[in-house]
Protein backbone atom coordinates (compact mmCIF):
# COMPACT_ATOMS: atom_id res chain seq x y z
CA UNK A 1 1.27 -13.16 8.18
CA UNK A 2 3.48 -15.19 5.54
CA UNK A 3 4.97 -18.00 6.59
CA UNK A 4 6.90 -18.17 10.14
CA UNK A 5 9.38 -21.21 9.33
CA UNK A 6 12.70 -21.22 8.88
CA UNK A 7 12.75 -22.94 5.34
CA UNK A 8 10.86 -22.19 2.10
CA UNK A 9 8.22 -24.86 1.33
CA UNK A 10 5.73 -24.79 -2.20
CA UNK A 11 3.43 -22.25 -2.25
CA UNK A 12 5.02 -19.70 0.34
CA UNK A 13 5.82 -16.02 -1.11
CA UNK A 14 9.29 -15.06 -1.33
CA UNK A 15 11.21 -11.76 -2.07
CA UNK A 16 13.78 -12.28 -4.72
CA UNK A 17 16.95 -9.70 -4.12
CA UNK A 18 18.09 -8.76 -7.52
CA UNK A 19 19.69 -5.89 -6.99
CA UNK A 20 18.80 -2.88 -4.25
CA UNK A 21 16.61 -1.50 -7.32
CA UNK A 22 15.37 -4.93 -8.65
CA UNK A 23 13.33 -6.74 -6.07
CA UNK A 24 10.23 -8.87 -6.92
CA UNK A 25 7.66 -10.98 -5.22
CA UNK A 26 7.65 -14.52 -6.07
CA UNK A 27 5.03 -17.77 -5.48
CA UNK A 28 6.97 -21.24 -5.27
CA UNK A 29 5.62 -23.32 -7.56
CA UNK A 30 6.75 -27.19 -8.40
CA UNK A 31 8.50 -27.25 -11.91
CA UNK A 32 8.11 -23.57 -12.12
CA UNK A 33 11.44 -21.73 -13.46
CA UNK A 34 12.56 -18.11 -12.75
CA UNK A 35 14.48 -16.27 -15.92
CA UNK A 36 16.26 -12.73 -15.44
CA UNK A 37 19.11 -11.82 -16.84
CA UNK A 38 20.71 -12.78 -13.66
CA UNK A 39 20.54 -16.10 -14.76
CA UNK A 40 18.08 -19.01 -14.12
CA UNK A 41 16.67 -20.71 -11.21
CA UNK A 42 14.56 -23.25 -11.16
CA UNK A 43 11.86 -23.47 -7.94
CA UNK A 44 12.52 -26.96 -6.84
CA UNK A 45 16.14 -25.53 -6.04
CA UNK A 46 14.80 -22.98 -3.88
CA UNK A 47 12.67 -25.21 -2.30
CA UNK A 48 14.09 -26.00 1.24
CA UNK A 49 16.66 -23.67 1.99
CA UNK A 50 16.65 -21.20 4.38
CA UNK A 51 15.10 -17.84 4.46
CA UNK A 52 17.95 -15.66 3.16
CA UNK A 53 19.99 -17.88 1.38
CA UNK A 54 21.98 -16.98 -1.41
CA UNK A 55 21.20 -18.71 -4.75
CA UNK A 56 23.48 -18.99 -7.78
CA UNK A 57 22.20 -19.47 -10.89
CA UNK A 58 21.92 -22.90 -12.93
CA UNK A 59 23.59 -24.68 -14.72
CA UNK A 60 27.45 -23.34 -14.17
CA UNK A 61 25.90 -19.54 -14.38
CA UNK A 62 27.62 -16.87 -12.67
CA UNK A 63 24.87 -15.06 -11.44
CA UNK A 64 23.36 -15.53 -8.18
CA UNK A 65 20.30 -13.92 -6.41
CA UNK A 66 19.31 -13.56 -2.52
CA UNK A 67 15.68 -14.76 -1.22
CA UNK A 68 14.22 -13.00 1.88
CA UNK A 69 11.29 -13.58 3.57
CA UNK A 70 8.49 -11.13 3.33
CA UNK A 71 8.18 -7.87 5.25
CA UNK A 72 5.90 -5.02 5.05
CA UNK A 73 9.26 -3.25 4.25
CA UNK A 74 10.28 -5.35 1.64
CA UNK A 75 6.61 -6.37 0.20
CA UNK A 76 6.52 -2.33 -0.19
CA UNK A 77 9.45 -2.16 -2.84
CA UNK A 78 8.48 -5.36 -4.50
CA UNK A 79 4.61 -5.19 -4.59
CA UNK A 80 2.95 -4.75 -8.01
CA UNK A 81 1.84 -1.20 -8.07
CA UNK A 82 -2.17 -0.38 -9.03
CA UNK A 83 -1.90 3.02 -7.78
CA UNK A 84 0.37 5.45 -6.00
CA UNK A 85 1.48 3.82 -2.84
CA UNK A 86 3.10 5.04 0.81
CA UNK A 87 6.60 4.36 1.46
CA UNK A 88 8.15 3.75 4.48
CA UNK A 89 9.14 7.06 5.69
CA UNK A 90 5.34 8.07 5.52
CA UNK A 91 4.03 5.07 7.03
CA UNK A 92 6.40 5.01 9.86
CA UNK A 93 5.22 8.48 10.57
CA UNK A 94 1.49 7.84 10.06
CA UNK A 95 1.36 4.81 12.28
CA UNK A 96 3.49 6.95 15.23
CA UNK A 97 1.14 9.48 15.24
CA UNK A 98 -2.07 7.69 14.83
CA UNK A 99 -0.86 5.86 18.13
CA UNK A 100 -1.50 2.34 16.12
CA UNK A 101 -0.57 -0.49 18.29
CA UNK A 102 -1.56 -3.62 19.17
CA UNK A 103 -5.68 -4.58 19.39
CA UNK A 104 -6.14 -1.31 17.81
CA UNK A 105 -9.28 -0.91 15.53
CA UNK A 106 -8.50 1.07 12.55
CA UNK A 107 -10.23 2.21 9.27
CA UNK A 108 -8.39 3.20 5.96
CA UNK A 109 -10.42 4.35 2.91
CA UNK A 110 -8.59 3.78 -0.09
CA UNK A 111 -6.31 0.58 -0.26
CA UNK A 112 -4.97 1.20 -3.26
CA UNK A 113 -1.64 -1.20 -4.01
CA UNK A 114 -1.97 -2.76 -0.19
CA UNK A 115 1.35 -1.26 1.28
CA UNK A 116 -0.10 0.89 4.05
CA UNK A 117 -2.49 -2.01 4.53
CA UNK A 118 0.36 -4.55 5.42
CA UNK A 119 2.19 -2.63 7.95
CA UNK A 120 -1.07 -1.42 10.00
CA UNK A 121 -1.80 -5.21 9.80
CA UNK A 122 1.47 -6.13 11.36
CA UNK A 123 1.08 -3.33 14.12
CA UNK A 124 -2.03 -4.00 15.17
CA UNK A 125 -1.92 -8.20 15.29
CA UNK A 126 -3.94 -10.72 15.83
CA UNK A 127 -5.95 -8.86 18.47
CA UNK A 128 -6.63 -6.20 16.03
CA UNK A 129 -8.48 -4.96 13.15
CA UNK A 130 -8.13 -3.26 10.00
CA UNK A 131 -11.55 -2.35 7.96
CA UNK A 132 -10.13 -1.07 4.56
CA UNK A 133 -12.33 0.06 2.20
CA UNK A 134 -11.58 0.23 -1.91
CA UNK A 135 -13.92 2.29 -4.61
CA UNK A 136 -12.43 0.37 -7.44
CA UNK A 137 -14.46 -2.94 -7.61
CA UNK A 138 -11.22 -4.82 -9.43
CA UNK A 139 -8.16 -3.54 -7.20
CA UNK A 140 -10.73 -4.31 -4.30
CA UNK A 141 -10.53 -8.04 -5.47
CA UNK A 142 -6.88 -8.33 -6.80
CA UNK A 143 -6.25 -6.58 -2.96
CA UNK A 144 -8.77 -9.45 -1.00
CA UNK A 145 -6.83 -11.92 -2.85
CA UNK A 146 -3.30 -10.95 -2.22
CA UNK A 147 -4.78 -10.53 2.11
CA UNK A 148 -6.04 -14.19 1.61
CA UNK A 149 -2.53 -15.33 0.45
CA UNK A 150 -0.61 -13.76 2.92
CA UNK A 151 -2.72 -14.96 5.82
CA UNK A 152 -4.02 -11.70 6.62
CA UNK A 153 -8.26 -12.39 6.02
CA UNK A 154 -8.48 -12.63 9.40
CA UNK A 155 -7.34 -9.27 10.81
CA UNK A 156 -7.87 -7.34 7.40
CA UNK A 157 -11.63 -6.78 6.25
CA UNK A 158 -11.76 -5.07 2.94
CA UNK A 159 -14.83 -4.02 1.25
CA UNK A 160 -15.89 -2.59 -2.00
CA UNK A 161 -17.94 0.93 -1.48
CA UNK A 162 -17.89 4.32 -1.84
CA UNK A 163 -17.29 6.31 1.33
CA UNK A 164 -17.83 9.88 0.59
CA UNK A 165 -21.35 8.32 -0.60
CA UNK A 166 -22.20 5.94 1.51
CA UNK A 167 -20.20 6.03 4.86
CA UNK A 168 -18.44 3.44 6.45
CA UNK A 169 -21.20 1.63 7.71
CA UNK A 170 -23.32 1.04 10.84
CA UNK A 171 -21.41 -1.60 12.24
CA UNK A 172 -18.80 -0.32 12.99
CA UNK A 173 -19.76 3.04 14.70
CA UNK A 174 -17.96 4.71 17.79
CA UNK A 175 -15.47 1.99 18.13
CA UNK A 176 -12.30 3.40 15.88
CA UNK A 177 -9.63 4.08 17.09
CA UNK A 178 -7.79 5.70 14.39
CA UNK A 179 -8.96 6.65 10.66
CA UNK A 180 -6.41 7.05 7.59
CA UNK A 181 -7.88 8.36 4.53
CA UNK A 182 -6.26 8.39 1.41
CA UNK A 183 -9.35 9.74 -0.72
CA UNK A 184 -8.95 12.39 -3.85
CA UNK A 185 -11.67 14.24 -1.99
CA UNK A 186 -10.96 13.45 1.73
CA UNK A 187 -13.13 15.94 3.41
CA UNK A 188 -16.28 14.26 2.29
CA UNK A 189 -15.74 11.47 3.79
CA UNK A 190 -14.69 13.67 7.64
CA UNK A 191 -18.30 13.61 8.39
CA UNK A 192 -18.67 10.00 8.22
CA UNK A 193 -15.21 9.38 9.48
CA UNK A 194 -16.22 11.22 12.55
CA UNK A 195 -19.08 8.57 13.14
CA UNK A 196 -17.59 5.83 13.78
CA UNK A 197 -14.82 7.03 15.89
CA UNK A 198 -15.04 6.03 19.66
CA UNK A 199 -16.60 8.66 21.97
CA UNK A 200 -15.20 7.22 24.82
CA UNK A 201 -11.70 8.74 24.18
CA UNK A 202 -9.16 10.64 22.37
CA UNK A 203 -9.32 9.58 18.51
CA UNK A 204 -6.89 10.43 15.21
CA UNK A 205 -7.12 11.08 12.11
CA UNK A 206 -4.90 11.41 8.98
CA UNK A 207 -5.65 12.86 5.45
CA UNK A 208 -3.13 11.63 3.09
CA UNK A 209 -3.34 14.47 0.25
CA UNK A 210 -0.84 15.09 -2.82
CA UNK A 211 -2.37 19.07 -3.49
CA UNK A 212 -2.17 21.82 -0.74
CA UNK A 213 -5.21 22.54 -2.04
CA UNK A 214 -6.51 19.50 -0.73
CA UNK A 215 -5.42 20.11 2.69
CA UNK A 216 -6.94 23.67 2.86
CA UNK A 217 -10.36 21.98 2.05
CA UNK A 218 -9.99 19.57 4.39
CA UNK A 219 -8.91 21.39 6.82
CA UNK A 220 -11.88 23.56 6.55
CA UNK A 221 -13.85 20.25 6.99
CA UNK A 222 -12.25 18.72 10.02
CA UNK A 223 -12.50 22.50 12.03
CA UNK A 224 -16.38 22.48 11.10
CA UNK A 225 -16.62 18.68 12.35
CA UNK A 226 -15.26 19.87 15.52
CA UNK A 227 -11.27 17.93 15.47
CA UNK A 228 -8.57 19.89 17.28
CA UNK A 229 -5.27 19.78 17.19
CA UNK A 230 -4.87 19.79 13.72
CA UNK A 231 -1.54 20.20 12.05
CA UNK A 232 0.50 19.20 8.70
CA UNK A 233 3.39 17.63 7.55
CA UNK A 234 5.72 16.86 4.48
CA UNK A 235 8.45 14.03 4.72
CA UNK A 236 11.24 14.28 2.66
CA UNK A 237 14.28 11.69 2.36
CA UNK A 238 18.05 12.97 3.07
CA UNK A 239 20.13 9.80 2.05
CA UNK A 240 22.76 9.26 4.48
CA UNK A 241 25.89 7.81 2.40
CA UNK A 242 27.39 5.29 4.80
CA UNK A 243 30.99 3.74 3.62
CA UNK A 244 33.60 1.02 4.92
CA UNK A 245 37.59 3.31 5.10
CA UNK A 246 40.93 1.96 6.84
CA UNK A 247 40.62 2.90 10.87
CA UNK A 248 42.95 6.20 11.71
CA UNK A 249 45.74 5.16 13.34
CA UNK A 250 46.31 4.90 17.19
CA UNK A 251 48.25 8.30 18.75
CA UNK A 252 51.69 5.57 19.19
CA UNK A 253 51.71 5.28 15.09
CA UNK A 254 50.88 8.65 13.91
CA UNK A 255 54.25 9.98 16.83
CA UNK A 256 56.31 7.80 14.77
CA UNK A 257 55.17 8.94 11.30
CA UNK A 258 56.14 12.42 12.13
CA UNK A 259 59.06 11.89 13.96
CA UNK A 260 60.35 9.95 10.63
CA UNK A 261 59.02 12.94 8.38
CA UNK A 262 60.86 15.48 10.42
CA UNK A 263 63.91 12.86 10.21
CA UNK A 264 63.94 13.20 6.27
CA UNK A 265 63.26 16.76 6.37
CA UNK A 266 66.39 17.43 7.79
CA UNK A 267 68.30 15.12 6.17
CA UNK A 268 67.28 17.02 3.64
CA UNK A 269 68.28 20.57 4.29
CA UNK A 270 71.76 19.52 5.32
CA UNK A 271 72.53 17.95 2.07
CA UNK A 272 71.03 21.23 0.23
CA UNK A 273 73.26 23.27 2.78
CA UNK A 274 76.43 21.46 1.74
CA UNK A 275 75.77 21.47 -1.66
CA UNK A 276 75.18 25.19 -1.87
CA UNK A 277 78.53 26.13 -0.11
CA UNK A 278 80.85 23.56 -2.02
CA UNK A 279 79.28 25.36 -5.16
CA UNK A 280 80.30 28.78 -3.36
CA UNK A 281 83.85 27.10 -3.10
CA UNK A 282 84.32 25.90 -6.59
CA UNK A 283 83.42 29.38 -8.13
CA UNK A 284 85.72 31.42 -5.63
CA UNK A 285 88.32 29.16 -7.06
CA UNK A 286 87.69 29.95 -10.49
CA UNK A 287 87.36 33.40 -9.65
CA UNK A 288 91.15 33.25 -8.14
CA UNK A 289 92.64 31.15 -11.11
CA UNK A 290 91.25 33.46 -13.83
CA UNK A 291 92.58 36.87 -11.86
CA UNK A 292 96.09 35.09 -11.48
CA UNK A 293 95.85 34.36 -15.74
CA UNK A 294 95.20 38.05 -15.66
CA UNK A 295 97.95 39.50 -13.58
CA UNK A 296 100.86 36.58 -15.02
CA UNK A 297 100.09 37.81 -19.07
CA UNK A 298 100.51 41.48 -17.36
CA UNK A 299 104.44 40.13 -16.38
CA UNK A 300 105.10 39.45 -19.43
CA UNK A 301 104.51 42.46 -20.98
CA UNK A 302 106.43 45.10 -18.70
CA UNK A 303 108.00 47.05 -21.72
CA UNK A 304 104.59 47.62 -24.18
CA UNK A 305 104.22 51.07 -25.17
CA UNK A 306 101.03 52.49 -23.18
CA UNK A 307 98.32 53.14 -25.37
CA UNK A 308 97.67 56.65 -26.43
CA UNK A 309 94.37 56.28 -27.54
CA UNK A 310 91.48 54.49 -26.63
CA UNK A 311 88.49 52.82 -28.73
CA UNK A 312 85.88 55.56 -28.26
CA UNK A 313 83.27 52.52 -27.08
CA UNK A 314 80.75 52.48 -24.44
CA UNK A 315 82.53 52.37 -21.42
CA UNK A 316 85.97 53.56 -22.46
CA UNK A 317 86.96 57.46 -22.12
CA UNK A 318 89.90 59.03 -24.53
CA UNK A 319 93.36 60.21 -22.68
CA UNK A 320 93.85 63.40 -22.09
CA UNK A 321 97.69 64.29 -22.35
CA UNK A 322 98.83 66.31 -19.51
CA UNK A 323 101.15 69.67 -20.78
CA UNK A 324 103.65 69.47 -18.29
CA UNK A 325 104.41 65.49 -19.14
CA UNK A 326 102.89 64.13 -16.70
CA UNK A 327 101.62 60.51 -17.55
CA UNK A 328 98.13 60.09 -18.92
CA UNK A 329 95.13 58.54 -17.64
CA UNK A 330 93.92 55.37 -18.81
CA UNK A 331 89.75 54.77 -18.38
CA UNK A 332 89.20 52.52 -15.77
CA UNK A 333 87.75 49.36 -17.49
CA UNK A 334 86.04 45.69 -15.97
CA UNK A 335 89.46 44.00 -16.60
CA UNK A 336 91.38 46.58 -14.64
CA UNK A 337 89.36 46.29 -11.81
CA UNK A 338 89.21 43.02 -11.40
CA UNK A 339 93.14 43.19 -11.49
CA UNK A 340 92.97 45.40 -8.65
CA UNK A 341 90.77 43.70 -6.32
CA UNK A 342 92.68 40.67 -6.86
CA UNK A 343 96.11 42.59 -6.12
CA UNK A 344 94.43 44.34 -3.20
CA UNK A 345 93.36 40.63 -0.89
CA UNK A 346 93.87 41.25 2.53
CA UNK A 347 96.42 38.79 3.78
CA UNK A 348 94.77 37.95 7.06
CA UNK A 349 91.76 36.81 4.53
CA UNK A 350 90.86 33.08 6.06
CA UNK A 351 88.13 31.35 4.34
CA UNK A 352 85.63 29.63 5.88
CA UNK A 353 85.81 25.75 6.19
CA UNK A 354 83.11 23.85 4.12
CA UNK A 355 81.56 21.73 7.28
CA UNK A 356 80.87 17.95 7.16
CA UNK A 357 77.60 17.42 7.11
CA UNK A 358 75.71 16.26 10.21
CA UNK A 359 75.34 12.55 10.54
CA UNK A 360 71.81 10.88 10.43
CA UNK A 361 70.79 7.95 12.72
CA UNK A 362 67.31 5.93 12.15
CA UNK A 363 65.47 4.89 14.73
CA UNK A 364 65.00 1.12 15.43
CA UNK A 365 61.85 0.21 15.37
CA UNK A 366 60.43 -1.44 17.88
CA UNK A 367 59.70 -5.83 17.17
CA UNK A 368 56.62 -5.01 19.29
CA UNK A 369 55.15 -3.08 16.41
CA UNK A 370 56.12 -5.79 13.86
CA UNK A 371 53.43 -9.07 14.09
CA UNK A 372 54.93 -11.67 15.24
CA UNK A 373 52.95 -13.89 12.27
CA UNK A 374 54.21 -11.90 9.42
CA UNK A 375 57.28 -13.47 8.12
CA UNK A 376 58.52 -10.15 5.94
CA UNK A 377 58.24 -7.95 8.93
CA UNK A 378 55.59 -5.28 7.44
CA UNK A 379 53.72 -3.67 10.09
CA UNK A 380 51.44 -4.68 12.12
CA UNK A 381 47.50 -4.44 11.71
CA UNK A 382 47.18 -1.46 13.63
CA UNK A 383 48.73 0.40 10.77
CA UNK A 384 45.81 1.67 8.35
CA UNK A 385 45.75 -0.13 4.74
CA UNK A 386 43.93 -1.80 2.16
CA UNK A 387 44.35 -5.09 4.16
CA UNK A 388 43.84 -4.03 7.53
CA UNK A 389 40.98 -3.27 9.86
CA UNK A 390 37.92 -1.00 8.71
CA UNK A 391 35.70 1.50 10.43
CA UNK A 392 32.41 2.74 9.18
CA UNK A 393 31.37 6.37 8.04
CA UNK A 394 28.49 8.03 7.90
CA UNK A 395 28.35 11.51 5.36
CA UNK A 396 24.82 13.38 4.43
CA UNK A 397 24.60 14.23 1.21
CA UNK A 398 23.12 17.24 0.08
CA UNK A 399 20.33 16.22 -2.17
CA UNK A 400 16.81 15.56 -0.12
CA UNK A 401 14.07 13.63 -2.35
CA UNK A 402 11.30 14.91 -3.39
CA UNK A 403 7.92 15.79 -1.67
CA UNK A 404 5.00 12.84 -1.99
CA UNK A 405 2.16 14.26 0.14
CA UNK A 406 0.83 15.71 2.79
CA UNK A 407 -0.11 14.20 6.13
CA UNK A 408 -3.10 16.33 7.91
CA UNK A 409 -3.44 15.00 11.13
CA UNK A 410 -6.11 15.76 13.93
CA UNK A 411 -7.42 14.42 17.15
CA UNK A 412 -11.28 14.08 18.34
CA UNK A 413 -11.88 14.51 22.04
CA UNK A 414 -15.33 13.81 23.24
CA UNK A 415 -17.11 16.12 25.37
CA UNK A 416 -17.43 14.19 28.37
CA UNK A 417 -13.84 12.35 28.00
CA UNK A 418 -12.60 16.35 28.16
CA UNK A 419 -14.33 17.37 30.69
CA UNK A 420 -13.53 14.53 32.91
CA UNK A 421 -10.01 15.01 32.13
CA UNK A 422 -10.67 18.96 32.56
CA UNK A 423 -9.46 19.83 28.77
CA UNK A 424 -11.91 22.68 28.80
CA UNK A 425 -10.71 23.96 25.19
CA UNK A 426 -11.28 20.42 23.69
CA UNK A 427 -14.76 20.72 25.05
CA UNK A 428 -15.82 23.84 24.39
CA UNK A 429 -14.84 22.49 20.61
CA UNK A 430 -16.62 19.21 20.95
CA UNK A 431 -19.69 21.55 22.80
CA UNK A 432 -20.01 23.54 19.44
CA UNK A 433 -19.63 20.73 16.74
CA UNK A 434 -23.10 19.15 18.55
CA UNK A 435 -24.43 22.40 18.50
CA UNK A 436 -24.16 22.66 15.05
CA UNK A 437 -25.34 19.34 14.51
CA UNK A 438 -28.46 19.62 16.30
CA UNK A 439 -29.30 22.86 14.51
CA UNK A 440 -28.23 20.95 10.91
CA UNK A 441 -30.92 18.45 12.39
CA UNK A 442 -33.60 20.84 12.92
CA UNK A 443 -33.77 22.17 9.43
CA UNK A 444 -34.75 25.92 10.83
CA UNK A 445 -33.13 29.20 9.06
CA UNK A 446 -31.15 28.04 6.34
CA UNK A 447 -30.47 24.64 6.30
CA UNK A 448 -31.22 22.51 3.47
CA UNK A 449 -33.63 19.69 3.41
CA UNK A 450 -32.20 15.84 3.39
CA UNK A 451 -28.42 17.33 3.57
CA UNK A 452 -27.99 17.37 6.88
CA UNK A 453 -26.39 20.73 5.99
CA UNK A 454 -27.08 24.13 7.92
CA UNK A 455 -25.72 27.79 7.70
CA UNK A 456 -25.85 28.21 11.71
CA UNK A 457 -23.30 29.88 13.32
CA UNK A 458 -20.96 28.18 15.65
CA UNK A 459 -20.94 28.45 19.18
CA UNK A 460 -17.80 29.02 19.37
CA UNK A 461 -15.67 30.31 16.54
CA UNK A 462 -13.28 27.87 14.79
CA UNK A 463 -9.86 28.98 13.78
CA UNK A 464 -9.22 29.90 10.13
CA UNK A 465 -7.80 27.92 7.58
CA UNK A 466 -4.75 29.89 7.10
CA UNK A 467 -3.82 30.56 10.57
CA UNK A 468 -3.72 26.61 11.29
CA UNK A 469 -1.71 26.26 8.65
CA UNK A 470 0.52 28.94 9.07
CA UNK A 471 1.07 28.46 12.74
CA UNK A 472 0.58 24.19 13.38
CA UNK A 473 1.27 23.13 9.65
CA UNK A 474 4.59 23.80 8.70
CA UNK A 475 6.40 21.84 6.23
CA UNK A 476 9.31 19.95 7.17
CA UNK A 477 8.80 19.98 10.88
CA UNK A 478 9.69 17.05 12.85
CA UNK A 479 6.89 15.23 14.96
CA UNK A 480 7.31 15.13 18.62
């Protein structure tokens, strides 16, 4: 499959790594030059380097592209699409379930594009076999010619026919191990998919269908032909963001952050306190000299004649002259009272001394912290930054991508394989599948003449279509 040595010789298939979106398939040829707008490459360049390399561009271009060996994987994003294709998260899944291994014999109708094709080709290996069949006569060649190229002819057996017509032929009869049919119409071809699986044990099947209306037809189909153990799935994708940050830092580094934090935040409040209470200070001081202004232009003045009236303002009240001679009243105004309180201080009145403020001592830090290599003594690489170590995060995101298909899976357990094994349900099922064959065969009551089809009952009634969906087919559920 491909080539299996370490350097790229002419003729061998390569992947060319563009970009994670851009990725193409590409023949060495002699003389042959490759143009993108990542620059250009000519093949004899490529020629002889190792799988993997990185490649820049010639002559003196900046561009540069990576070339990978082939992989199912990677010959899945680059292939040249004829038709709707798996992807990797279905045809992991398929093969899993289908138990595909090595030596396995398996049969897929519909090859399509090839990508399903090269990964069953890979599981199965040398000692294996893969009969894919392809109704389109010209994707059936441009498919046989891409198996011959990759060294695959001799596991991978493609032929042209239609299988919902014609079966999957006589040769090959009872000795599958595992069908995968990717048909519009899949549950014509369950009848002759059931022929040619092995009776000798327990055999799968998968319908790969786009329409649940699909699947309830084929269900229908594979609970007539007598398959149990049928259930459905629907893979979706949840990207998983992965991304490169600094490391946290160790339990040591983060202590001595906070400690230095708490350092400042004190600092902090001590000059605010001191501040605030030489402020204080400084306006009691005005306070004092503008009352002593107040009381010394007062001394002055001892002889003025007291006012007899007052402006009638807001705030001021008239005299009121007293008939015996006593002295009047004055109103008691803002300017006398602040005369008063400042004639009325308590003597014993000691302010209170504005304290020094608290001295602040940095911790040393340790030279043990400090590396030793770095001349300008920054801290050491333990300490997260943009130059020091990295750790690696994982974060799903929210959006899931969309649905492709559905996978209708089913197993076929022979009579006499269950009953050794004592599955008596799997028997009783297998029991009334040939007894509805053998009354199809017969042709009496009902049944219709070169069909093979019959209206007979069942010996044993078959679940319905909506209670195996319902209760074995829901969407989104994980496979054991």
């Amino acid at each position: 499959m491909w080539s299996s040595k370490r350097t790229i010789s002419a003729g061998d298939t390569v992947i060319v790594w563009m970009t994670r979106d851009s990725i193409e398939p590409l023949v060495i040829t002699p003389d042959a030059v490759l143009h993108n707008k990542f620059g250009i490459y000519p093949h004899n360049d490529l020629i002889g380097l190792p799988y993997g390399a990185k490649v820049q561009s010639k002559p003196g271009g900046r561009g540069f592209v990576y070339v990978l060996r082939p992989t199912p994987e990677l010959w899945t994003l680059a292939l040249p699409h004829r038709t709707q294709i798996l992807y990797l998260a279905d045809i992991s899944f398929v093969v899993n379930w289908l138990n595909i291994g090595k030596g396995k014999r398996v049969v897929e109708a519909g090859t399509g594009s090839g990508s399903f094709s090269h990964s069953v080709a890979r599981s199965i290996g040398d000692t294996g076999n893969l009969f894919t069949f392809e109704f389109h006569e010209q994707r059936a060649m441009k498919a046989k010619a891409e198996f011959a190229a990759h060294g695959l002819d001799r596991i991978v057996r493609l032929q042209h026919r239609n299988v919902c017509k014609d079966g999957f032929g006589e040769d090959i009869e009872n000795s599958i191990d595992a069908v995968f049919l990717d048909l519009p119409a899949p549950w014509e071809a369950i009848p002759h998919a059931k022929k040619v699986l092995r009776k000798d044990a327990v055999a799968r099947i998968c319908c790969f269908s786009p329409c649940i209306e699909q699947v309830i037809r084929t269900v229908s189909a594979l609970n007539d032909a007598g398959f149990t153990e049928i259930t459905m799935y629907e893979t979706l994708l949840r990207p998983i963001e992965v991304s490169a940050v600094p490391k946290l830092p160790s339990i040591e580094d983060a202590t001595e952050r906070l400690k230095q934090a708490e350092i400042k935040r004190e600092d902090k409040r001590q000059k605010q306190i001191k501040a605030n209470r030489e402020k204080e200070a400084r306006d009691k001081a005005k306070q004092e000299k503008d009352a002593a202004a107040v009381v010394g232009e007062k001394r002055k003045h001892p002889d003025s004649e007291p006012t007899t009236e007052l402006d009638n303002t807001e705030g001021s009240l008239p005299v009121v002259d007293d008939a015996e001679g006593v002295e009047p009243k004055r109103a008691k105004t803002q300017e006398s009272s602040l005369v008063d309180n400042i004639m009325h201080v308590d003597p014993s009145f000691n302010p209170t001394p504005v304290p020094e403020p608290l001295p602040i001592t940095l911790p040393v830090i340790n030279s043990a912290s400090v590396d030793s290599s770095n001349k300008n003594g920054t801290p050491s690489s333990s300490s997260p930054g943009p130059g020091g170590p990295k750790m690696s995060v994982s974060k799903a995101l929210s959006e899931v991508r969309g649905h492709t298909s559905y996978l209708t899976f089913a197993c076929l357990v022979p009579y006499g394989y269950a009953m050794k094994n004592g599955d008596s349900t799997s028997a009783a099922a297998s029991k009334s599948s040939a007894d509805v064959e053998n009354t199809a065969s017969v042709g009496e009551g009902g049944g219709e003449a070169g069909n093979g089809k019959s209206t007979a009952p069942s010996a044993v009634s078959a679940p319905s279509t909506t209670e195996t969906i319902t209760e074995n087919a829901e969407p989104g559920k994980k496979a054991d």
